[in-house]
PDB file of N, CA and C in Angstrom:
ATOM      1  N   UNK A   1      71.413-107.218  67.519  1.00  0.00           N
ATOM      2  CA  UNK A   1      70.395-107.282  66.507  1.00  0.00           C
ATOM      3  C   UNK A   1      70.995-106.734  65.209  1.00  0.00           C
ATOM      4  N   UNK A   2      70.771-107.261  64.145  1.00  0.00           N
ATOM      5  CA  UNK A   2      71.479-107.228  63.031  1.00  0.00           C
ATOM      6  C   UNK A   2      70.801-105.695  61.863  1.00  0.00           C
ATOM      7  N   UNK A   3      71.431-105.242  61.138  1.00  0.00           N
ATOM      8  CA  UNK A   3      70.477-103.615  60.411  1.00  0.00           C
ATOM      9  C   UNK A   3      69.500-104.577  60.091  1.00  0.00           C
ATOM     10  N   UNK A   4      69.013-105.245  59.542  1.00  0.00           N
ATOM     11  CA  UNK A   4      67.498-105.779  59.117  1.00  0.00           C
ATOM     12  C   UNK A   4      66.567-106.107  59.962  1.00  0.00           C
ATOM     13  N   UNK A   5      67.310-106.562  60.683  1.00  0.00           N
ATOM     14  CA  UNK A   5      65.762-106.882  62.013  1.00  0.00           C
ATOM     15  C   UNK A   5      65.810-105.589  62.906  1.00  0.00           C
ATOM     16  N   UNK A   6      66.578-104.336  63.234  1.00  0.00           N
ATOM     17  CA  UNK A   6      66.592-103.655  63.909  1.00  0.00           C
ATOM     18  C   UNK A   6      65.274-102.909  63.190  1.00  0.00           C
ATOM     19  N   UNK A   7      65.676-102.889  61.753  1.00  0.00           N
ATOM     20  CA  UNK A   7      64.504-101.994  60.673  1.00  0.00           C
ATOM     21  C   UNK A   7      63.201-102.717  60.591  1.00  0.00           C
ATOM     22  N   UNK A   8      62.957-103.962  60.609  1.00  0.00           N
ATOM     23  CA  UNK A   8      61.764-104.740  60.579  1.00  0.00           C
ATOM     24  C   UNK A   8      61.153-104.321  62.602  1.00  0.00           C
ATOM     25  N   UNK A   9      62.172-104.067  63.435  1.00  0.00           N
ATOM     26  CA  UNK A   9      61.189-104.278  64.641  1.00  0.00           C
ATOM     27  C   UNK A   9      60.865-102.799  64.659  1.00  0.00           C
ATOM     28  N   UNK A  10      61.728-101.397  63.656  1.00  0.00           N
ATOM     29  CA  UNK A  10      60.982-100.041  64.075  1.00  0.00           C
ATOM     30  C   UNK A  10      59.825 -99.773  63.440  1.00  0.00           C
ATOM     31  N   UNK A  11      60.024-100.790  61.988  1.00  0.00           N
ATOM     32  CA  UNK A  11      58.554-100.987  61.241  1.00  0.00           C
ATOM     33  C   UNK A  11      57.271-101.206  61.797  1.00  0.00           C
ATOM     34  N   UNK A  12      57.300-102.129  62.908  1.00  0.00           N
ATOM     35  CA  UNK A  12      56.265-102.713  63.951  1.00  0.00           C
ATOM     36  C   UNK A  12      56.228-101.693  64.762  1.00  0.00           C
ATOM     37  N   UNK A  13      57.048-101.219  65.195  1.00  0.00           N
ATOM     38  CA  UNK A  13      56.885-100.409  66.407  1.00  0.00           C
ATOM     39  C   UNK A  13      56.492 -98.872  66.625  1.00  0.00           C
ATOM     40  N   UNK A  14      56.942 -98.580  65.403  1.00  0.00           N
ATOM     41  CA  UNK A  14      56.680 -96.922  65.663  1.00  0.00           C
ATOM     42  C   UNK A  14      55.300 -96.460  65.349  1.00  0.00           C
ATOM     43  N   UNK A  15      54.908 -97.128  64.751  1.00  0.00           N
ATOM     44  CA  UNK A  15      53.075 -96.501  64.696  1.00  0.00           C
ATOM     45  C   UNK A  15      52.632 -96.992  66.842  1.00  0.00           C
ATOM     46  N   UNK A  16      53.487 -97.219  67.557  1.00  0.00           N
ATOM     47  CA  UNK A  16      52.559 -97.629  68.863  1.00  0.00           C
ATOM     48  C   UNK A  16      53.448 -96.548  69.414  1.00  0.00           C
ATOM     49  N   UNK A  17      54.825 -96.274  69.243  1.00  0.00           N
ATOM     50  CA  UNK A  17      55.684 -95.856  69.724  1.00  0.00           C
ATOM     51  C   UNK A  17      56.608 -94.478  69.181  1.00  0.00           C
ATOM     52  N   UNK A  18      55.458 -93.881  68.371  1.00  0.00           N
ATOM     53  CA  UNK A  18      56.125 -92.766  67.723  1.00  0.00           C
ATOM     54  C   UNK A  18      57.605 -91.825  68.445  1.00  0.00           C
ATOM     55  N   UNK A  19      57.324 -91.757  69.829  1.00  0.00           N
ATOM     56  CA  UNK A  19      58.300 -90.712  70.373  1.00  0.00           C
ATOM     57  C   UNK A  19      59.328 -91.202  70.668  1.00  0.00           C
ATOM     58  N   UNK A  20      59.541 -92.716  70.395  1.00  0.00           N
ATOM     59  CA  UNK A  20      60.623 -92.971  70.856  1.00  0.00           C
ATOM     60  C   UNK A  20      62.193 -92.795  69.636  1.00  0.00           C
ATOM     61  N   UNK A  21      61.273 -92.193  68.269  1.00  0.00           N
ATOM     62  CA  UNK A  21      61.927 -92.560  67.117  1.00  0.00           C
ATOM     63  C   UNK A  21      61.404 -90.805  66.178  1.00  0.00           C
ATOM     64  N   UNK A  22      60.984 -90.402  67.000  1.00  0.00           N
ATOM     65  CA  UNK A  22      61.128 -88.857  66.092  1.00  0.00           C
ATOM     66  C   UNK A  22      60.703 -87.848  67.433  1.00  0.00           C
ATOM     67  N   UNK A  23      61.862 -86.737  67.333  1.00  0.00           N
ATOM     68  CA  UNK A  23      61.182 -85.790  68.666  1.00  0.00           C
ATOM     69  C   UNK A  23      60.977 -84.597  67.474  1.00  0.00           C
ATOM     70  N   UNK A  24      60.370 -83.504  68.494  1.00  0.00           N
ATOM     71  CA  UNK A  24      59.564 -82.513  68.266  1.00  0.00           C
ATOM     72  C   UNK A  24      60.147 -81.268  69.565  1.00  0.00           C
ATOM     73  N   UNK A  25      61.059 -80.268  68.628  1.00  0.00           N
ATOM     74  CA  UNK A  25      61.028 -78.480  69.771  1.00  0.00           C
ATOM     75  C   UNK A  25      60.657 -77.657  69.050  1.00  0.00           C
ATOM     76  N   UNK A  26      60.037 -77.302  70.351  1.00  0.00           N
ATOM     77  CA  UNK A  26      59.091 -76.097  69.680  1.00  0.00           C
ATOM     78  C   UNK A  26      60.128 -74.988  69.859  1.00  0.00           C
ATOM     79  N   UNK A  27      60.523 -73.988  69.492  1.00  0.00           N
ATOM     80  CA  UNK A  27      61.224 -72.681  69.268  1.00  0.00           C
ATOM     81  C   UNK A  27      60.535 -72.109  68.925  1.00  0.00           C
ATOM     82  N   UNK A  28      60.758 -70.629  69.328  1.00  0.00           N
ATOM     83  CA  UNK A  28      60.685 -69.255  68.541  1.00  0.00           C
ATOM     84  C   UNK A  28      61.793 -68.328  67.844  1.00  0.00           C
ATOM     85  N   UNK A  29      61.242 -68.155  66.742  1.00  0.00           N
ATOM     86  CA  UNK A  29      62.527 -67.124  65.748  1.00  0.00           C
ATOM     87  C   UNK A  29      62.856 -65.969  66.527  1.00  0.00           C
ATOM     88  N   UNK A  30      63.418 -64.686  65.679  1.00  0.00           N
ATOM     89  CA  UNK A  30      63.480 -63.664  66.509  1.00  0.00           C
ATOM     90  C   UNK A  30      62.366 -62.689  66.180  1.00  0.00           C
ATOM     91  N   UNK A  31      61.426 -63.241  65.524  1.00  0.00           N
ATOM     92  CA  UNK A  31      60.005 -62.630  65.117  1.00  0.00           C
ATOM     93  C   UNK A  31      59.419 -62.859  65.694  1.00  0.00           C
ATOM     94  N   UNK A  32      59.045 -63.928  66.483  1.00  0.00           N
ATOM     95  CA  UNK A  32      58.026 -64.672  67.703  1.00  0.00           C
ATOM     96  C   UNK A  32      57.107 -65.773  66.872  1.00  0.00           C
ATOM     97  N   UNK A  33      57.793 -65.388  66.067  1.00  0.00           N
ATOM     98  CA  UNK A  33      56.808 -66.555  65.245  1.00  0.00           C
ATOM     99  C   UNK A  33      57.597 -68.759  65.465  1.00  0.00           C
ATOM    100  N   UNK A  34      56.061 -69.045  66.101  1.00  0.00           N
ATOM    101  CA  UNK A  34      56.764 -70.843  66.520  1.00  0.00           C
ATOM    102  C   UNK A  34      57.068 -71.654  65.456  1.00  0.00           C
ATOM    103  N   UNK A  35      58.213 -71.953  65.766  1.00  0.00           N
ATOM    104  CA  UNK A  35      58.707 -72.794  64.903  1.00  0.00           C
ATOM    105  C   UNK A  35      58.839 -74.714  65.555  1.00  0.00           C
ATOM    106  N   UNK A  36      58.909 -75.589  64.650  1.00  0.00           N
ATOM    107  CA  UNK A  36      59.069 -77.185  65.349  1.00  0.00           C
ATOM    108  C   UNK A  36      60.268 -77.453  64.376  1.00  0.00           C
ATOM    109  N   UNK A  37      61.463 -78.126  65.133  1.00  0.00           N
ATOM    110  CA  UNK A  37      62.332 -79.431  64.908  1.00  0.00           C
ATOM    111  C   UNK A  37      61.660 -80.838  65.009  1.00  0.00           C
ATOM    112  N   UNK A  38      61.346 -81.110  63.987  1.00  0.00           N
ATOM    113  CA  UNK A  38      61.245 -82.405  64.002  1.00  0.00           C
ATOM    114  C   UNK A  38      62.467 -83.510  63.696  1.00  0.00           C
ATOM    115  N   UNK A  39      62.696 -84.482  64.505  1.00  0.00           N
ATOM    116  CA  UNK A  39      64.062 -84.914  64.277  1.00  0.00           C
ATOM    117  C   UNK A  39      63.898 -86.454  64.229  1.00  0.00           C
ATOM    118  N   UNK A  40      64.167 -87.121  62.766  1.00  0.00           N
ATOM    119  CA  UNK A  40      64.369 -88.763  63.267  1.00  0.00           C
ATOM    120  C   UNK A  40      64.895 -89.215  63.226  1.00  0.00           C
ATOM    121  N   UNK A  41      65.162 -90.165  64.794  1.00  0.00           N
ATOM    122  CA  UNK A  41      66.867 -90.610  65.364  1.00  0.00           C
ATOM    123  C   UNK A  41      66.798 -91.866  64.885  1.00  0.00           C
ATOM    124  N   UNK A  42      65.831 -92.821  64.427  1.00  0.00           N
ATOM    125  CA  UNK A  42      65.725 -93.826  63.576  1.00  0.00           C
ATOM    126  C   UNK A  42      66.601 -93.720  62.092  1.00  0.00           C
ATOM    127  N   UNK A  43      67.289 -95.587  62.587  1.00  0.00           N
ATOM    128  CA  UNK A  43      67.782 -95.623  60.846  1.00  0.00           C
ATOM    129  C   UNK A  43      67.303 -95.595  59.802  1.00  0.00           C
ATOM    130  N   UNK A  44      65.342 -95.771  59.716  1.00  0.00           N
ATOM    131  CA  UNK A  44      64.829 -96.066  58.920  1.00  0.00           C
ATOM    132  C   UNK A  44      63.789 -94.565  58.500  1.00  0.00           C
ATOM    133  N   UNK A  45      63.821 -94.404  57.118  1.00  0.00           N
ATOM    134  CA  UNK A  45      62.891 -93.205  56.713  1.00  0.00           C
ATOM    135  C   UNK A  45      61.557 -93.952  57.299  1.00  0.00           C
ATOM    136  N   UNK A  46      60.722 -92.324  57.903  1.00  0.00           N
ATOM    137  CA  UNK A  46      59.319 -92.475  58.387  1.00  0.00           C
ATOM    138  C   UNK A  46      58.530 -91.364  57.632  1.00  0.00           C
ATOM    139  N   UNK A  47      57.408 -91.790  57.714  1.00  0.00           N
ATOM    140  CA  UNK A  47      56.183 -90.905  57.198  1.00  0.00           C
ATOM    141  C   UNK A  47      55.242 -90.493  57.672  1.00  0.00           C
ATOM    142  N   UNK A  48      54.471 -89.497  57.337  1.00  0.00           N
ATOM    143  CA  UNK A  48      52.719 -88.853  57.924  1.00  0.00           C
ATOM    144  C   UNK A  48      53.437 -88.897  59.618  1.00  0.00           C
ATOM    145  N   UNK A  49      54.453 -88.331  60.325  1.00  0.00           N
ATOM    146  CA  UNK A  49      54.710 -87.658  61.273  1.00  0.00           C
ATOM    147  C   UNK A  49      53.832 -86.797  61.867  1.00  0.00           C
ATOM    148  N   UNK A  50      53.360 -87.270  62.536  1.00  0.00           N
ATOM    149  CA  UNK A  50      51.994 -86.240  63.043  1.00  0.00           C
ATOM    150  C   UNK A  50      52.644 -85.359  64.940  1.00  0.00           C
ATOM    151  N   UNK A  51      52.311 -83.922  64.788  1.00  0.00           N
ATOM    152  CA  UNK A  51      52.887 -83.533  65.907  1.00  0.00           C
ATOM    153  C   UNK A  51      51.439 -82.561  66.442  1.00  0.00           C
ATOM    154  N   UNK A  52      50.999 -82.369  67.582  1.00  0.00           N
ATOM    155  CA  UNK A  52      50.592 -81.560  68.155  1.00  0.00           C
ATOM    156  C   UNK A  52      51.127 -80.162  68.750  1.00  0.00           C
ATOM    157  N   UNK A  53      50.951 -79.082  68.417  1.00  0.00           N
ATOM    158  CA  UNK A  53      51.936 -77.835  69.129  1.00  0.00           C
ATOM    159  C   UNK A  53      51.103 -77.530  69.576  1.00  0.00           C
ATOM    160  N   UNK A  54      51.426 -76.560  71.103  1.00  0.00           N
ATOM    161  CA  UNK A  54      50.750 -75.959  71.651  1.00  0.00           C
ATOM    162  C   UNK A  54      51.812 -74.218  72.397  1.00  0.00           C
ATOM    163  N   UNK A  55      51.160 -73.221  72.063  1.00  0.00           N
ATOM    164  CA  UNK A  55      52.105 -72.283  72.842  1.00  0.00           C
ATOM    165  C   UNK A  55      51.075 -71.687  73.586  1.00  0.00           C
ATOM    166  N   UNK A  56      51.582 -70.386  74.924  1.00  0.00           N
ATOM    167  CA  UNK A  56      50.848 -69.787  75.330  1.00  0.00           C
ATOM    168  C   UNK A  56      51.057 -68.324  75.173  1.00  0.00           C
ATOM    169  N   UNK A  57      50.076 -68.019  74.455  1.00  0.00           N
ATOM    170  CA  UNK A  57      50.037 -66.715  73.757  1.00  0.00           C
ATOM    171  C   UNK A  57      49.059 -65.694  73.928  1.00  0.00           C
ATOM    172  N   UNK A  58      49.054 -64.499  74.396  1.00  0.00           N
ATOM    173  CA  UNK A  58      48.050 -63.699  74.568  1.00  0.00           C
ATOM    174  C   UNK A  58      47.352 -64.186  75.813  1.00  0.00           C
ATOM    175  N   UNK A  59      47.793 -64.805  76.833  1.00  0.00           N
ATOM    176  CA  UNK A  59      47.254 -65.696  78.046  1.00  0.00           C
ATOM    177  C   UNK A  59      46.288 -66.238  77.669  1.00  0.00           C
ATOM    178  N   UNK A  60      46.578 -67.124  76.414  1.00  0.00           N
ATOM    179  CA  UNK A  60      46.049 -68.115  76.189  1.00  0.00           C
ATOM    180  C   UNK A  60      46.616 -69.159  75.552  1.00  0.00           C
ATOM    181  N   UNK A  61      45.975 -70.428  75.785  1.00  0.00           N
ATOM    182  CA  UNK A  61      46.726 -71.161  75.083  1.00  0.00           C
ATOM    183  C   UNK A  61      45.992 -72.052  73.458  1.00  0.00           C
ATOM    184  N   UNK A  62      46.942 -72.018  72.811  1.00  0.00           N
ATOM    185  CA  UNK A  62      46.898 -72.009  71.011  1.00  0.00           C
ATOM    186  C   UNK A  62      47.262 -73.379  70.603  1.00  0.00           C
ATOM    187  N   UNK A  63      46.605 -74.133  69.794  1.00  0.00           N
ATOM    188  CA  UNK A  63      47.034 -75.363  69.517  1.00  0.00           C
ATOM    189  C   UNK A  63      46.904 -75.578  67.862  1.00  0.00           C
ATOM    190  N   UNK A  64      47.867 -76.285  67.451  1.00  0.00           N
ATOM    191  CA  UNK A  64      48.265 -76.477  65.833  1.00  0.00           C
ATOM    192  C   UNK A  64      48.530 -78.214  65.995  1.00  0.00           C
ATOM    193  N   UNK A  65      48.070 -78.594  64.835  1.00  0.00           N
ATOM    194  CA  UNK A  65      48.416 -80.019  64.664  1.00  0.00           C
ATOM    195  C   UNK A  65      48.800 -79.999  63.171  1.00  0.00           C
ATOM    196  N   UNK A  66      49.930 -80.830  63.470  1.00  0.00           N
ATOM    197  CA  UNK A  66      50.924 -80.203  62.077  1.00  0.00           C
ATOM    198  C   UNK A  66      51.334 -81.752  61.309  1.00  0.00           C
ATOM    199  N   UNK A  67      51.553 -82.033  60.475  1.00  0.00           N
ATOM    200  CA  UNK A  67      52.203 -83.342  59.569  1.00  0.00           C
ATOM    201  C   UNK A  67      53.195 -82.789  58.453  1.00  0.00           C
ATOM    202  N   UNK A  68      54.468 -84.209  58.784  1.00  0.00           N
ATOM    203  CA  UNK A  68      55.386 -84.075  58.199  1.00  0.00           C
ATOM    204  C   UNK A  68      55.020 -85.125  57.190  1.00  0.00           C
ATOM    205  N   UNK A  69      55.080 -85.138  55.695  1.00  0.00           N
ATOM    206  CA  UNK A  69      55.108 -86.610  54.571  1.00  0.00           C
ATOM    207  C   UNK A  69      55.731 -87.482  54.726  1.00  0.00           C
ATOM    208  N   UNK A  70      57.108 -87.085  55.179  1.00  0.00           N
ATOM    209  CA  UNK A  70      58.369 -87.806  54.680  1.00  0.00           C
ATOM    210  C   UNK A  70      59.632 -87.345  55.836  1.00  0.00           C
ATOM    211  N   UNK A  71      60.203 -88.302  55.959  1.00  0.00           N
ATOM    212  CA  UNK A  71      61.619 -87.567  57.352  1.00  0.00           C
ATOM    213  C   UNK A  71      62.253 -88.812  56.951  1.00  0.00           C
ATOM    214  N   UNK A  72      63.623 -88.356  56.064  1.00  0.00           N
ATOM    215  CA  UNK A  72      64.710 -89.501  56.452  1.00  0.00           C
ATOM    216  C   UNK A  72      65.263 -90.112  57.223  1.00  0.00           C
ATOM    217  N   UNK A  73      65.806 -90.922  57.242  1.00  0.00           N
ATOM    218  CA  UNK A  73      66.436 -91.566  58.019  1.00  0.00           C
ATOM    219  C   UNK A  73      67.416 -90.705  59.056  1.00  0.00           C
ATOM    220  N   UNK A  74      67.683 -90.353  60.101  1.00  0.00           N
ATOM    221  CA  UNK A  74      68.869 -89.211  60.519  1.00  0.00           C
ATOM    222  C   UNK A  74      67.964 -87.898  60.474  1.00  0.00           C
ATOM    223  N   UNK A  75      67.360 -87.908  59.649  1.00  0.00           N
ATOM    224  CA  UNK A  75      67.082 -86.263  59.251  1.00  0.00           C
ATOM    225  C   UNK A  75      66.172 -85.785  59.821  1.00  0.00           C
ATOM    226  N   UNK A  76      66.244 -84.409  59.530  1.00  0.00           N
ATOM    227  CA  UNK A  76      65.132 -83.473  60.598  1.00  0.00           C
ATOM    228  C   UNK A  76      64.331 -82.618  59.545  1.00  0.00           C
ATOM    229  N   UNK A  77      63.507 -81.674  60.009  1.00  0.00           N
ATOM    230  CA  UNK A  77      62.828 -80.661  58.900  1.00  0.00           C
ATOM    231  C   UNK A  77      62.073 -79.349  60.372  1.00  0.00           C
ATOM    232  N   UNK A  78      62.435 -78.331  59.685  1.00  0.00           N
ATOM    233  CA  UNK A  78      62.199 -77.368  60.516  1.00  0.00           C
ATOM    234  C   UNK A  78      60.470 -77.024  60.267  1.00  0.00           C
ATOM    235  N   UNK A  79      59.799 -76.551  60.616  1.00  0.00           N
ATOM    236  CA  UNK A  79      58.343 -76.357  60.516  1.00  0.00           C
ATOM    237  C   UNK A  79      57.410 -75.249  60.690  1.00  0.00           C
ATOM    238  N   UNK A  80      56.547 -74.557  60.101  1.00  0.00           N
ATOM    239  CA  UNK A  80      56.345 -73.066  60.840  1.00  0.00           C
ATOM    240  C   UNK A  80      54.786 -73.855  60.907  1.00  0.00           C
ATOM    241  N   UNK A  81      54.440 -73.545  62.167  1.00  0.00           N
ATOM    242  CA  UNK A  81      53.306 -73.743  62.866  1.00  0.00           C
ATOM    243  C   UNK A  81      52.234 -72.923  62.429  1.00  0.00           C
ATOM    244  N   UNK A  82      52.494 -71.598  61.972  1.00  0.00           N
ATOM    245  CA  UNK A  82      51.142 -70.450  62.274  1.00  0.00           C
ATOM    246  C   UNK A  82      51.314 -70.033  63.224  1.00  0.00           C
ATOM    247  N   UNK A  83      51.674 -70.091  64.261  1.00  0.00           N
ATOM    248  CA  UNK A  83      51.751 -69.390  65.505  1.00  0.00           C
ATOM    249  C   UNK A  83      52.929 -68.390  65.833  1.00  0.00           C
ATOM    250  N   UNK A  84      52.552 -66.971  66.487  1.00  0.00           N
ATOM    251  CA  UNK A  84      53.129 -66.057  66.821  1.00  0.00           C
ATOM    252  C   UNK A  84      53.077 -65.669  68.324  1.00  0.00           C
ATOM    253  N   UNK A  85      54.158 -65.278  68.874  1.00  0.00           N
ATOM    254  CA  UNK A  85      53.830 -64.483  69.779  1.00  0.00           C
ATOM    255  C   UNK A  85      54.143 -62.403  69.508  1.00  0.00           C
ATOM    256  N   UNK A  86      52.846 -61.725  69.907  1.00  0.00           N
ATOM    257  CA  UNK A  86      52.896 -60.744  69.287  1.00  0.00           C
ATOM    258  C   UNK A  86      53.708 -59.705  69.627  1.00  0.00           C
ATOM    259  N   UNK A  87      54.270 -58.948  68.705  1.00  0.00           N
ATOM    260  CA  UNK A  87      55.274 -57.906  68.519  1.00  0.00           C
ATOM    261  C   UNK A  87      55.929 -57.002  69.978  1.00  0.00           C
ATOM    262  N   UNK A  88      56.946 -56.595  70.108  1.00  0.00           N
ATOM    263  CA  UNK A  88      56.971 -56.094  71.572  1.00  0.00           C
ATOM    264  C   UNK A  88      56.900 -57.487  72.549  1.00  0.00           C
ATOM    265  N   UNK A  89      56.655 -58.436  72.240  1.00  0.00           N
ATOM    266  CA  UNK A  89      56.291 -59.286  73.751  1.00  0.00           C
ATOM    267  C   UNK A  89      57.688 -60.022  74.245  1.00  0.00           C
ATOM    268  N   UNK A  90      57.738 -60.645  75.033  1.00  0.00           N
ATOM    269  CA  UNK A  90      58.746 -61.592  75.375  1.00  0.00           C
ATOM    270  C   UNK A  90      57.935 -63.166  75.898  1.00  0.00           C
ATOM    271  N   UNK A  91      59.037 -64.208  75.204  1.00  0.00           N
ATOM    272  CA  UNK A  91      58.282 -65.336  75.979  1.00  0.00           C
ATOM    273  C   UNK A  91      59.753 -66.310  75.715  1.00  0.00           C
ATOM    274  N   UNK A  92      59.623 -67.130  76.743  1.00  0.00           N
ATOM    275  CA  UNK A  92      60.601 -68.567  77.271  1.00  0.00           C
ATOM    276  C   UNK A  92      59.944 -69.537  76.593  1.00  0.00           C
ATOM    277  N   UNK A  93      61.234 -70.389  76.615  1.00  0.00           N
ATOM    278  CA  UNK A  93      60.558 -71.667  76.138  1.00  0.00           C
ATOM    279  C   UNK A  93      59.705 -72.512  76.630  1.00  0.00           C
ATOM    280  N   UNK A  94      59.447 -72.428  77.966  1.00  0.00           N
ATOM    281  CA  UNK A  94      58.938 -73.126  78.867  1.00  0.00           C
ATOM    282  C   UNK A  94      56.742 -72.404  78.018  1.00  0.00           C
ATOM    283  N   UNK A  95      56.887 -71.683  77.411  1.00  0.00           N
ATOM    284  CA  UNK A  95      55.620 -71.036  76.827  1.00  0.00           C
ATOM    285  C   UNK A  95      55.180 -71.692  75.726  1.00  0.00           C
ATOM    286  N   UNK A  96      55.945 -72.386  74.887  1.00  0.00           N
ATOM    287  CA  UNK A  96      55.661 -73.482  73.783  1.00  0.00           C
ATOM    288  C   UNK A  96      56.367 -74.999  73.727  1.00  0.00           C
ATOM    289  N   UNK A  97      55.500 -76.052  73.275  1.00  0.00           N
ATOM    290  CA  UNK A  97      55.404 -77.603  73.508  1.00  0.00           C
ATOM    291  C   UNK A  97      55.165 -78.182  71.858  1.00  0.00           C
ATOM    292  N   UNK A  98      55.888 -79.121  71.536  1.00  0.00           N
ATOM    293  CA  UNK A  98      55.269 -79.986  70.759  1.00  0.00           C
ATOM    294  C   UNK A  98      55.622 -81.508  71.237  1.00  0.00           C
ATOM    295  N   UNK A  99      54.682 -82.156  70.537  1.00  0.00           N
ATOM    296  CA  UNK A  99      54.677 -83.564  70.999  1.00  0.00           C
ATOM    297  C   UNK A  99      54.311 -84.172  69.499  1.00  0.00           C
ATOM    298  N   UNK A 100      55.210 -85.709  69.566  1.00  0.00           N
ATOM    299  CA  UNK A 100      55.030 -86.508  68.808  1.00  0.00           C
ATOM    300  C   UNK A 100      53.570 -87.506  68.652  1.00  0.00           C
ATOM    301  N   UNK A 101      53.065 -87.384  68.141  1.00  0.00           N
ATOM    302  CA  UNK A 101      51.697 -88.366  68.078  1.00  0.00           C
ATOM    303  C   UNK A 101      51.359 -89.548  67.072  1.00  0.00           C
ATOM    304  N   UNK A 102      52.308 -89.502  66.000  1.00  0.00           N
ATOM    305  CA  UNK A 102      52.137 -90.362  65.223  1.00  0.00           C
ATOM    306  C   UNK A 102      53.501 -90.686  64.113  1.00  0.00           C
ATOM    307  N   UNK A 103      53.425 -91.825  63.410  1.00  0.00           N
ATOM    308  CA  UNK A 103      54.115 -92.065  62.928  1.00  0.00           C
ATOM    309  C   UNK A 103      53.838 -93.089  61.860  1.00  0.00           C
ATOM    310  N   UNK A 104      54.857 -93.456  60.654  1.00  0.00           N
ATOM    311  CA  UNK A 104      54.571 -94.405  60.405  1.00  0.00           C
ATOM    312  C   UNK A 104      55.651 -94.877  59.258  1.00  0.00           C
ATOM    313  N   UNK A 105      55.920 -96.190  58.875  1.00  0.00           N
ATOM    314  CA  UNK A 105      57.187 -96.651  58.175  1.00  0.00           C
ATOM    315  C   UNK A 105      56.934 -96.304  56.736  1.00  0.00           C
TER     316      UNK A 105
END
């Protein structure tokens, strides 16, 4: 498939198929405060990137829905959620999630 039609079929596709063309990790700093990688492995710049986070904090669980404007082509953008885990605590990664939900060319 040739660069133009590869870019015309992610045009079609990624508003059905967001995750296959931008991921989302959730991390924590060394503050506890959550952070997201958003990353797009697409050749083509995307927009209004929409991600859901979720961590579990305080034995509970916390949810943020976050949007990116703009993500180049290749490029990524780091993200601060609002979310902390609090001072003194410890937590794994397996304790915070984000997911891709939207997208668009």
């Amino acid at each position: 498939m040739g660069q133009e039609a590869t870019a015309a079929f992610i045009q079609l596709d990624v508003s059905d198929n967001p995750a296959n063309y931008v991921t989302a990790e959730a991390y924590a700093d060394r503050s506890g405060r959550v952070q997201v990688r958003v990353s797009n492995r697409s050749p083509v710049a995307l927009a209004a990137v929409q991600l859901e986070v979720a961590a579990v904090i305080g034995g509970g669980i916390q949810r943020r829905s976050l949007r990116v404007g703009s993500l180049p082509a290749g490029g990524f953008a780091d993200l601060a959620t609002g979310l902390a885990f609090p001072r003194d605590s410890s937590w794994t990664p397996d304790m915070m999630s984000a997911v891709v939900t939207g997208a668009a060319p």
